[in-house]
Structure formats: C-alpha cells, structure tokens
Protein backbone atom coordinates (compact mmCIF):
# COMPACT_ATOMS: atom_id res chain seq x y z
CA UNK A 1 -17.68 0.25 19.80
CA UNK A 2 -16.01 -3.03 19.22
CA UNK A 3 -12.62 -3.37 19.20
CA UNK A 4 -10.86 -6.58 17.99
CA UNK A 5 -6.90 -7.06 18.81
CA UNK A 6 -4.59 -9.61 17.51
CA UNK A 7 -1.38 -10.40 18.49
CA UNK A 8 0.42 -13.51 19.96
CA UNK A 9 2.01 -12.16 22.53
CA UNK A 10 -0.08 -12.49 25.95
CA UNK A 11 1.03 -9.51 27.41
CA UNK A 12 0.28 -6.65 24.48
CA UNK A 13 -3.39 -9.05 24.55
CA UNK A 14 -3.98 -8.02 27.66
CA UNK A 15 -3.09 -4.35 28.27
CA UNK A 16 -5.09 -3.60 25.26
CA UNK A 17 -7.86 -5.22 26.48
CA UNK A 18 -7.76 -3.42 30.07
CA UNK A 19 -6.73 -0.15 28.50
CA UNK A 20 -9.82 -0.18 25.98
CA UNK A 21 -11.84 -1.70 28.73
CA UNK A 22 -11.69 0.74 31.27
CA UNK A 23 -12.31 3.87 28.67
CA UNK A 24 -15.92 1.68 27.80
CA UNK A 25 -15.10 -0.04 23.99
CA UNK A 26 -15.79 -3.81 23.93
CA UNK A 27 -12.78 -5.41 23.23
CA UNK A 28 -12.06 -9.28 21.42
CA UNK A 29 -8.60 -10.50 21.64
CA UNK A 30 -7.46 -13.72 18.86
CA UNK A 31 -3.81 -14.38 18.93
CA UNK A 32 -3.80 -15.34 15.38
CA UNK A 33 -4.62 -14.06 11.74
CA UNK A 34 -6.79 -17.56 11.45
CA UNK A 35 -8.62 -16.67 14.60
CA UNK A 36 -9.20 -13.38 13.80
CA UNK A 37 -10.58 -13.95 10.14
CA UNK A 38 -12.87 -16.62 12.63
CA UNK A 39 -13.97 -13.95 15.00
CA UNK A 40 -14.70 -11.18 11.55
CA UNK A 41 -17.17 -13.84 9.96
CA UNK A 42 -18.62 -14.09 13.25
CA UNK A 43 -19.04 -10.52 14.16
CA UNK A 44 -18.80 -6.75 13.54
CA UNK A 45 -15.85 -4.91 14.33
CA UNK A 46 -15.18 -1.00 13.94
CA UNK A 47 -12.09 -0.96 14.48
CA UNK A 48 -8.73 -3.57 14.29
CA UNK A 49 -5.53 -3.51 16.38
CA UNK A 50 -2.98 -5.72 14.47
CA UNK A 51 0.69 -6.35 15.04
CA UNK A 52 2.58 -7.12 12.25
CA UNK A 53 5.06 -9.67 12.97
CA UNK A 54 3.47 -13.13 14.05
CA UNK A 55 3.96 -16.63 13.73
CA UNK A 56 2.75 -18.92 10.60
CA UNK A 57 0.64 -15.66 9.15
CA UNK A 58 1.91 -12.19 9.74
CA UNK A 59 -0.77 -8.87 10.07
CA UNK A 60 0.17 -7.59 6.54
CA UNK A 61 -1.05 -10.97 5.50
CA UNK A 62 -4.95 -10.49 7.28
CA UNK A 63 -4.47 -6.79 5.84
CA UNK A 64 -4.37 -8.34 2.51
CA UNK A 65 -7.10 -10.80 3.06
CA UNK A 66 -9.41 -7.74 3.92
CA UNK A 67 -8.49 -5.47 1.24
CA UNK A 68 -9.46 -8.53 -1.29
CA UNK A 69 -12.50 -9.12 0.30
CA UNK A 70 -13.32 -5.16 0.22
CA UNK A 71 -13.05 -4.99 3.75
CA UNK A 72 -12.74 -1.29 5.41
CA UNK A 73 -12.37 -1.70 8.62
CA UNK A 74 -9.99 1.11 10.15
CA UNK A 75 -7.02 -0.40 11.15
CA UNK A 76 -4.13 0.51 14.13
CA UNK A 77 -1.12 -1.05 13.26
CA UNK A 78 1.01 -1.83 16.55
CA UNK A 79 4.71 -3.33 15.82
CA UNK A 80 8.01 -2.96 17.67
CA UNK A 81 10.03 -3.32 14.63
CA UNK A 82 8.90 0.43 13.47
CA UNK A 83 11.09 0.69 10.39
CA UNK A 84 10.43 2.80 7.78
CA UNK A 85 9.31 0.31 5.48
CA UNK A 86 7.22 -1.57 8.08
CA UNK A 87 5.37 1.79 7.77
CA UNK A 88 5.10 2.18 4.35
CA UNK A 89 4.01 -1.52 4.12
CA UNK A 90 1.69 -1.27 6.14
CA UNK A 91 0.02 1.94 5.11
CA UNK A 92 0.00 0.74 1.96
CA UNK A 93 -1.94 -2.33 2.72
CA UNK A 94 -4.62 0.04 4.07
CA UNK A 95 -3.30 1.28 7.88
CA UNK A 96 -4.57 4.48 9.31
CA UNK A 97 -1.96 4.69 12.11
CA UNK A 98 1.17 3.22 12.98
CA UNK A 99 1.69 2.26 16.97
CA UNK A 100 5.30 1.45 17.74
CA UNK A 101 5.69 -1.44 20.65
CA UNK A 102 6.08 -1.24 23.62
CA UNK A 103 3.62 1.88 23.56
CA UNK A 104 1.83 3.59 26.91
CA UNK A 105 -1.73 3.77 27.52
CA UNK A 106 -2.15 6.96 26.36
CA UNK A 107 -0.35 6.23 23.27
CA UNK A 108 -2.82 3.49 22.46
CA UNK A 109 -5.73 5.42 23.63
CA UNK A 110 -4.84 8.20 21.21
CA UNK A 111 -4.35 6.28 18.35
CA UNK A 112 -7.17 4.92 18.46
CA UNK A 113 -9.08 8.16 19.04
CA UNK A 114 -7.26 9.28 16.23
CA UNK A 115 -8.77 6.78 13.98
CA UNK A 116 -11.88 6.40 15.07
CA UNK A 117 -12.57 10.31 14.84
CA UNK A 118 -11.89 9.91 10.96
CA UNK A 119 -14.90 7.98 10.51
C-alpha cells in the first residue's frame, strides 16, 4: 500500500516514514501541497497523511483541491493545533481521522489501520 505524507516539518517527515516503513507500506514524503498535487498526478496513492497548518498552502487547501477534482483518497489528518473546529474543518473537507501532533507510533499506526480497514 502506498502511503503519501505531507508536511513541512522534517521531523514528523521522517518518523512517518520509518514508522510506516518498518510495518511494510511504501511511503512518499512532499513537504508541500504543490509537491504533493506533483507526486498525485504522478502516482497512485491509497492513502494521505496531511497536516493542516503549512506554509504558502495549508492541508485543508489540497483537501479542497481533491474533493473538486472527485478525488477519494482516505485521508489521516495529523495537526498539533487539535481544536474543535480544526476537526470539524477538516472532517468536513472529507477526513476520516483526526491525529493530534506530536502523536506515538502506535497512535499513527492505528489510525491508519483504522482507515484503511474502512475500505
């Protein structure tokens, strides 16, 4: 299963990536929303890990993008400002879970179990 993760900070990047790693998904990392509407043209994702708050284009932004494109692609939400209206935003724009930062392994492991066992 491919797994694609964007997020600009470095260090969420790569625990992701050795924490889906090691349990066998194949796992892209983009530290943008441009990048990461670069990598979906280029390839086929199952699942998305997006944090929210970025620079220049925010997640909720790429959520909208995919939604008007029909996109539906399940999609983890990860975001250390886990208000309740980040949540609602977000599942409203077409989340299926809602990580809050800074999260464990096994938090991120679950979640995405969780979402990828409602397919």
């Amino acid at each position: 299963m491919k797994i694609l993760v964007i997020d600009d900070e470095t260090v969420v990047l790569d625990s992701c990536k050795k924490i889906l790693s090691s349990e066998g998904f194949e796992v892209t990392l983009v530290p943008t929303v441009d990048d990461a509407l670069i990598a979906l043209e280029q390839d086929g994702f199952s699942l998305l890990l997006i944090d929210i708050k970025m620079p220049k284009r925010d997640g909720l932004s790429l959520m909208d993008v995919l939604r008007g494109r029909g996109e539906r692609i399940p999609i983890v939400v990860m975001s250390g400002y886990q208000t309740a209206e980040a949540i609602e935003e977000a599942t409203k724009r077409g989340a299926a879970f809602f990580i809050p930062k800074p999260f464990t392994p096994d938090e991120l492991l679950s979640a995405v179990r969780s979402v990828i066992g409602k397919e």
